[in-house]
C-alpha atoms as a PDB file:
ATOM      1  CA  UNK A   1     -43.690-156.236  49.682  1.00  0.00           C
ATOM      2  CA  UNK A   2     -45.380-154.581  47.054  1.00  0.00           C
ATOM      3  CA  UNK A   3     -47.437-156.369  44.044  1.00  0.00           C
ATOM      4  CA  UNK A   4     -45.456-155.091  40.494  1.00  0.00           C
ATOM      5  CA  UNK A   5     -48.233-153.756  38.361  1.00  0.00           C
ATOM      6  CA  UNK A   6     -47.616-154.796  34.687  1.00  0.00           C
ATOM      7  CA  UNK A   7     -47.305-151.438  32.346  1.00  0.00           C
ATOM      8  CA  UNK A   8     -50.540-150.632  30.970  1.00  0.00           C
ATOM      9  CA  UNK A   9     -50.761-148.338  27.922  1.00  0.00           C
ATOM     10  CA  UNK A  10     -52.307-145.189  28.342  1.00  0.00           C
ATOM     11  CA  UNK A  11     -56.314-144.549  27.709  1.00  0.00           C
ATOM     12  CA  UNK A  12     -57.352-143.732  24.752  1.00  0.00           C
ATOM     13  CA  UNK A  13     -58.290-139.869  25.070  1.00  0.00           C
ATOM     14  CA  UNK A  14     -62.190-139.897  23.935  1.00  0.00           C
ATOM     15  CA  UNK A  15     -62.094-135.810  24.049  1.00  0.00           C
ATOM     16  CA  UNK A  16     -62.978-134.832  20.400  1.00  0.00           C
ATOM     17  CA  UNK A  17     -60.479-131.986  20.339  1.00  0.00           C
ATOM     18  CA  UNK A  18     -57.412-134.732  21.314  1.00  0.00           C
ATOM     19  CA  UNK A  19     -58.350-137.315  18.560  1.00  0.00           C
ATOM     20  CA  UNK A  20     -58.143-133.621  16.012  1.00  0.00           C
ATOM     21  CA  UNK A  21     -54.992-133.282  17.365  1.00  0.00           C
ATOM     22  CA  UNK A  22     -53.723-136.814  17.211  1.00  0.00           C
ATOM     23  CA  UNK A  23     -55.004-137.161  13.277  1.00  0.00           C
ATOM     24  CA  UNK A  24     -53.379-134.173  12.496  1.00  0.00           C
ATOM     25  CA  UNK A  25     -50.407-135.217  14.016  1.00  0.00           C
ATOM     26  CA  UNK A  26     -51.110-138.742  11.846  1.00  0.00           C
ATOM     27  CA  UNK A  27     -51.554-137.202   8.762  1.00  0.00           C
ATOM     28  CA  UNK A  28     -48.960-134.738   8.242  1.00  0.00           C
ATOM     29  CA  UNK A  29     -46.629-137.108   9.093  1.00  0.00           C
ATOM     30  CA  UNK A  30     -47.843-139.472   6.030  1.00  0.00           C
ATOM     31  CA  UNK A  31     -47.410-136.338   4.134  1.00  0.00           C
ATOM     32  CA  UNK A  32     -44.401-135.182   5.009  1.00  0.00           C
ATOM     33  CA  UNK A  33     -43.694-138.882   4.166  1.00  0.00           C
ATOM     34  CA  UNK A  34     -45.298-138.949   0.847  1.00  0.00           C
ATOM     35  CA  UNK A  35     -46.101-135.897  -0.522  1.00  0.00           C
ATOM     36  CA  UNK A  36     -43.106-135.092  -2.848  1.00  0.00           C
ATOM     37  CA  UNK A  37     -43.102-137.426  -5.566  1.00  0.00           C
ATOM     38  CA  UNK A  38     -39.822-136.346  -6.433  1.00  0.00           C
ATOM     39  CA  UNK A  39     -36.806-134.042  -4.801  1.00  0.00           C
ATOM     40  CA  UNK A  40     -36.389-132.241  -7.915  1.00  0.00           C
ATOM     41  CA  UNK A  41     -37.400-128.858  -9.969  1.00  0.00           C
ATOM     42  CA  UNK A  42     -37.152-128.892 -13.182  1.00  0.00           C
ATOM     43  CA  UNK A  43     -37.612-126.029 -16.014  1.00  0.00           C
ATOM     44  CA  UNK A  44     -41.130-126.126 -17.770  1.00  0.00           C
ATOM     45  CA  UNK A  45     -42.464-123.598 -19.893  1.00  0.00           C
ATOM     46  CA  UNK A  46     -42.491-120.538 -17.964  1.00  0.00           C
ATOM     47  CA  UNK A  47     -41.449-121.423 -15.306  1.00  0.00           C
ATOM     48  CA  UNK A  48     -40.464-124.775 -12.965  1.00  0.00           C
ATOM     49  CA  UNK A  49     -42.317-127.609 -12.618  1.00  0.00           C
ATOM     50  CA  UNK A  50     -42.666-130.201  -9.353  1.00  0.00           C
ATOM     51  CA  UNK A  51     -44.423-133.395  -8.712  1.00  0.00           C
ATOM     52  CA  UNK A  52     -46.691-133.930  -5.799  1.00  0.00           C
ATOM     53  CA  UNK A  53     -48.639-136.619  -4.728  1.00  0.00           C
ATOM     54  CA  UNK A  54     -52.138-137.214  -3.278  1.00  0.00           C
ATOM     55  CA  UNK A  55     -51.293-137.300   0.734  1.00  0.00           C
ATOM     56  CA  UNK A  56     -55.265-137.979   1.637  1.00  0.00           C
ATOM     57  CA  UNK A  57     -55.765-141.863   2.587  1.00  0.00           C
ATOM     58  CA  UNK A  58     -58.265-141.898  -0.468  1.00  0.00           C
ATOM     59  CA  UNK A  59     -59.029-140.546  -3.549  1.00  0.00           C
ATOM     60  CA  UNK A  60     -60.706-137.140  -3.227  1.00  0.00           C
ATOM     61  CA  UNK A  61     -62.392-134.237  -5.410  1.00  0.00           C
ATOM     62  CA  UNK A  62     -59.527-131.457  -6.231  1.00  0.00           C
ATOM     63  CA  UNK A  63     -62.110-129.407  -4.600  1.00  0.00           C
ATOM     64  CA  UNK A  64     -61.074-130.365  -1.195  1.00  0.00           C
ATOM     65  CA  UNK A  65     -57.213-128.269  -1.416  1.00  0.00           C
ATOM     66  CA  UNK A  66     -58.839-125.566   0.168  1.00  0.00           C
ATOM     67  CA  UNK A  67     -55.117-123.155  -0.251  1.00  0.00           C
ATOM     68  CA  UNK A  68     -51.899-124.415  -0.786  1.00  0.00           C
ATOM     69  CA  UNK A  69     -48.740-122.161  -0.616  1.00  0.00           C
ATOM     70  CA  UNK A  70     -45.363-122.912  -1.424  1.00  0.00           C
ATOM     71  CA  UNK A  71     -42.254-121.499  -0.636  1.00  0.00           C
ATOM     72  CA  UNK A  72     -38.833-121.363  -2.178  1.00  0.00           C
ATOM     73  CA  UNK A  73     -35.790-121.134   0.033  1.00  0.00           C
ATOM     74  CA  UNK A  74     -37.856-118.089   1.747  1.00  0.00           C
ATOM     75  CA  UNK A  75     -39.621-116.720  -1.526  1.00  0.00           C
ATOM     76  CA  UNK A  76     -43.579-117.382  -1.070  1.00  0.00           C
ATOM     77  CA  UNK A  77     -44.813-118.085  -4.425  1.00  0.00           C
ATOM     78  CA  UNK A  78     -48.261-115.977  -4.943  1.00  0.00           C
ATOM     79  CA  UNK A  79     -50.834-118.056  -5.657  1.00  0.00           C
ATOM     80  CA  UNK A  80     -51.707-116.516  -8.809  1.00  0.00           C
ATOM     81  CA  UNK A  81     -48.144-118.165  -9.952  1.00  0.00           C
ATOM     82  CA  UNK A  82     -48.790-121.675  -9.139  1.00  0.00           C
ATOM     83  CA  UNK A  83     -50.844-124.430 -11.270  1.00  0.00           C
ATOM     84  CA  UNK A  84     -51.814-127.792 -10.426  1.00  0.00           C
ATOM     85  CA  UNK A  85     -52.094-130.277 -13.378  1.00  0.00           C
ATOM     86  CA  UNK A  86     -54.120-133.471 -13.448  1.00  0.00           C
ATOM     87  CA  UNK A  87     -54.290-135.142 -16.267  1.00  0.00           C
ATOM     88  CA  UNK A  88     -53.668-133.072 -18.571  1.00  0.00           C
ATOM     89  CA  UNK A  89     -56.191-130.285 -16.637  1.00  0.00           C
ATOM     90  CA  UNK A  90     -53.941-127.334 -15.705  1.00  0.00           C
ATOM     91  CA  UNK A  91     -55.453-124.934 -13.296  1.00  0.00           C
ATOM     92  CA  UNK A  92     -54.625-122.107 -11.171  1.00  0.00           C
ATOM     93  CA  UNK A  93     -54.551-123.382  -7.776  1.00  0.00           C
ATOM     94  CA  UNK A  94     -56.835-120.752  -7.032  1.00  0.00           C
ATOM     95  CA  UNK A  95     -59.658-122.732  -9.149  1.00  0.00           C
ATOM     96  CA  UNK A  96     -58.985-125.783  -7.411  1.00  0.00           C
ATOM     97  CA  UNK A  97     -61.580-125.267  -4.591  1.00  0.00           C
ATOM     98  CA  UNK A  98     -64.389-124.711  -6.864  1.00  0.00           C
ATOM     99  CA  UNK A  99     -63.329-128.129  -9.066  1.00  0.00           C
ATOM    100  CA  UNK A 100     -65.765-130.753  -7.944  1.00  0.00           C
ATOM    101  CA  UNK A 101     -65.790-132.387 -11.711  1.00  0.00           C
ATOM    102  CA  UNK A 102     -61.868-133.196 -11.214  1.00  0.00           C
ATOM    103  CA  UNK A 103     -60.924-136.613  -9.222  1.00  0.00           C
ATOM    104  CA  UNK A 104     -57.400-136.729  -7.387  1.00  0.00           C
ATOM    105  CA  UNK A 105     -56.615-140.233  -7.015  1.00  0.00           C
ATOM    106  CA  UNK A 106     -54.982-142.022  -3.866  1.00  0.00           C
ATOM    107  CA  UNK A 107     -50.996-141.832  -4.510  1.00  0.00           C
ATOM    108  CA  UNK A 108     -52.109-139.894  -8.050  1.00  0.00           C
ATOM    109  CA  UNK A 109     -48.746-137.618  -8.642  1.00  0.00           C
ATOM    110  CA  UNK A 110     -49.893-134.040  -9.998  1.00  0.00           C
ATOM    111  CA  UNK A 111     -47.863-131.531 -11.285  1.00  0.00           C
ATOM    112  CA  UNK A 112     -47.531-128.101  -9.983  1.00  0.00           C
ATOM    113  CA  UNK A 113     -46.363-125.053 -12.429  1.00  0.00           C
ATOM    114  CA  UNK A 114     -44.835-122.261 -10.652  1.00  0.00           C
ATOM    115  CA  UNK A 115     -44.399-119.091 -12.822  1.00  0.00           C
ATOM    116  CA  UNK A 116     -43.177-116.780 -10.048  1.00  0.00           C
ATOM    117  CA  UNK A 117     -40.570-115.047 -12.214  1.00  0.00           C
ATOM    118  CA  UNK A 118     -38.807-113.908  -9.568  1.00  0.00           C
ATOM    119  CA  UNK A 119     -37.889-117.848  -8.921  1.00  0.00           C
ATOM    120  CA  UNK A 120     -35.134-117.505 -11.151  1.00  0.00           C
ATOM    121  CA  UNK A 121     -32.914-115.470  -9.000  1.00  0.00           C
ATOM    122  CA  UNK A 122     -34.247-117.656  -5.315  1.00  0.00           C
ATOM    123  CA  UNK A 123     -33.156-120.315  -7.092  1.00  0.00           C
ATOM    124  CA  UNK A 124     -30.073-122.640  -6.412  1.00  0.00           C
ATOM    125  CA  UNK A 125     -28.317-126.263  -7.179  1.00  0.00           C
ATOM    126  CA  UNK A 126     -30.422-127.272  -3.365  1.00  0.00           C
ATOM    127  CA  UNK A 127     -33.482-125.426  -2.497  1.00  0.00           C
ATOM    128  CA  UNK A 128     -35.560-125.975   0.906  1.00  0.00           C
ATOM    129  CA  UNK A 129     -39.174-125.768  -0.226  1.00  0.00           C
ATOM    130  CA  UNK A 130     -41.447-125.743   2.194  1.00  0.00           C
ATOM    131  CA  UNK A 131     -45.409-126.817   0.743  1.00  0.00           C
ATOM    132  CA  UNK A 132     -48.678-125.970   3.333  1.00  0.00           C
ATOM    133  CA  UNK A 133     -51.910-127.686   1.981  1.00  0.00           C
ATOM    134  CA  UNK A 134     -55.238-127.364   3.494  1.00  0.00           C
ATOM    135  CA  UNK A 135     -57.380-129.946   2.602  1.00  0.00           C
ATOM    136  CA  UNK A 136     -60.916-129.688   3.338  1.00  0.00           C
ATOM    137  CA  UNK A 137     -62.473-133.554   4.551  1.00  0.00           C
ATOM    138  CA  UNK A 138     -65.551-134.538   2.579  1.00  0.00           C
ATOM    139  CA  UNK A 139     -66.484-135.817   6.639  1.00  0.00           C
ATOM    140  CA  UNK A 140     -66.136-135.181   9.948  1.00  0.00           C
ATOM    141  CA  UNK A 141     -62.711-136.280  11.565  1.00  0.00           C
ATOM    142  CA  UNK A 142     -63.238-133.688  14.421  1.00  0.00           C
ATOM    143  CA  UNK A 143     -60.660-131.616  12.728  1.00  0.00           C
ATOM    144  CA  UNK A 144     -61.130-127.886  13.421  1.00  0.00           C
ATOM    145  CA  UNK A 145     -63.269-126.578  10.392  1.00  0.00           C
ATOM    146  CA  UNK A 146     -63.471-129.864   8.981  1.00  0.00           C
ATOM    147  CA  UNK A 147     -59.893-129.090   7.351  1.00  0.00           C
ATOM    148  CA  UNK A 148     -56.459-131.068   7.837  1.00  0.00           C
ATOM    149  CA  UNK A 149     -53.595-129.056   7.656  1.00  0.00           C
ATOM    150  CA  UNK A 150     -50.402-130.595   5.758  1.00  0.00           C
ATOM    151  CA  UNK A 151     -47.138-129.131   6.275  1.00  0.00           C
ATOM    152  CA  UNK A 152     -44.026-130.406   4.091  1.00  0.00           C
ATOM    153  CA  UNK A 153     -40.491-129.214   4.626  1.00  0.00           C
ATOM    154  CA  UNK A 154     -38.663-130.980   2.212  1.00  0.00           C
ATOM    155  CA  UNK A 155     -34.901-130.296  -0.049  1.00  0.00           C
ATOM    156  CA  UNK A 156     -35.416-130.208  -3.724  1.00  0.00           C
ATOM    157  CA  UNK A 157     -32.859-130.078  -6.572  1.00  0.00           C
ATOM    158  CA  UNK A 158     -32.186-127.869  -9.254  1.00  0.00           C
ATOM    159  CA  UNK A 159     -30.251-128.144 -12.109  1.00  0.00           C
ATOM    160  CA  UNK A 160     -29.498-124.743 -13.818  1.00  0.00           C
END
């Protein structure tokens, strides 16, 4: 008769390219988790306002968002038409990379400014708005170029 061999957990994959893999994995969940810091869009100015949060385990220089583009219900919003706030500090999102002065606390809630004026006809009561972030780590995690990659699908609401 055969001896039962208790389950053993896999091995912990050492290969460097895995572990990326794995933290990515780790990461964007905890963003998709946390990054919205609210589900809706509201009017501002010229345009809509919506509320983000810090998805990085720590605080981190606004220079490390390395791009971020948003879309709304299909409509990519150019760059050029989005503004992150800190603060009181409103800057293109363009800027951002080049912002080593400007400290993004851990669970800090921002405030982005989209001025696409072609929002107000993508716009509906429900909107699926789907946010990609690439955030440049200040060290090595083995990600590829140093850069995690958040990807948010989430449903936001709009009152017109």
């Amino acid at each position: 008769m055969p001896i039962e061999t208790p389950h053993r957990a896999p091995r912990t994959n050492r290969d460097q390219a895995d572990r990326a893999k794995q933290g990515i994995r780790v990461f964007s969940g905890l963003g998709q988790r946390d990054l919205l810091a609210s589900n809706r869009l509201e009017t501002a100015g010229p345009g809509w306002r919506m509320l983000i949060r810090n998805p990085w385990y720590t605080g981190t220089h606004l220079s490390t968002v390395t791009s971020m583009r948003i879309t709304v219900n299909g409509h990519p919003v150019p760059e050029e038409n989005t503004l992150i706030s800190l603060r009181g500090q409103t800057l293109p999102i363009a800027c951002a990379k080049a912002m080593h002065e400007l400290w993004w606390g851990m669970g800090e809630v921002a405030e982005l400014f989209l001025t696409d004026p072609a929002l107000s006809g993508v716009l509906a009561e429900k909107n699926v708005v789907n946010i990609d972030i690439d955030m440049r780590t200040t060290f090595s995690y083995g990600f590829p170029d140093d850069t995690l990659p958040y990807r948010l699908t989430g449903e936001m609401e709009f009152e017109k």
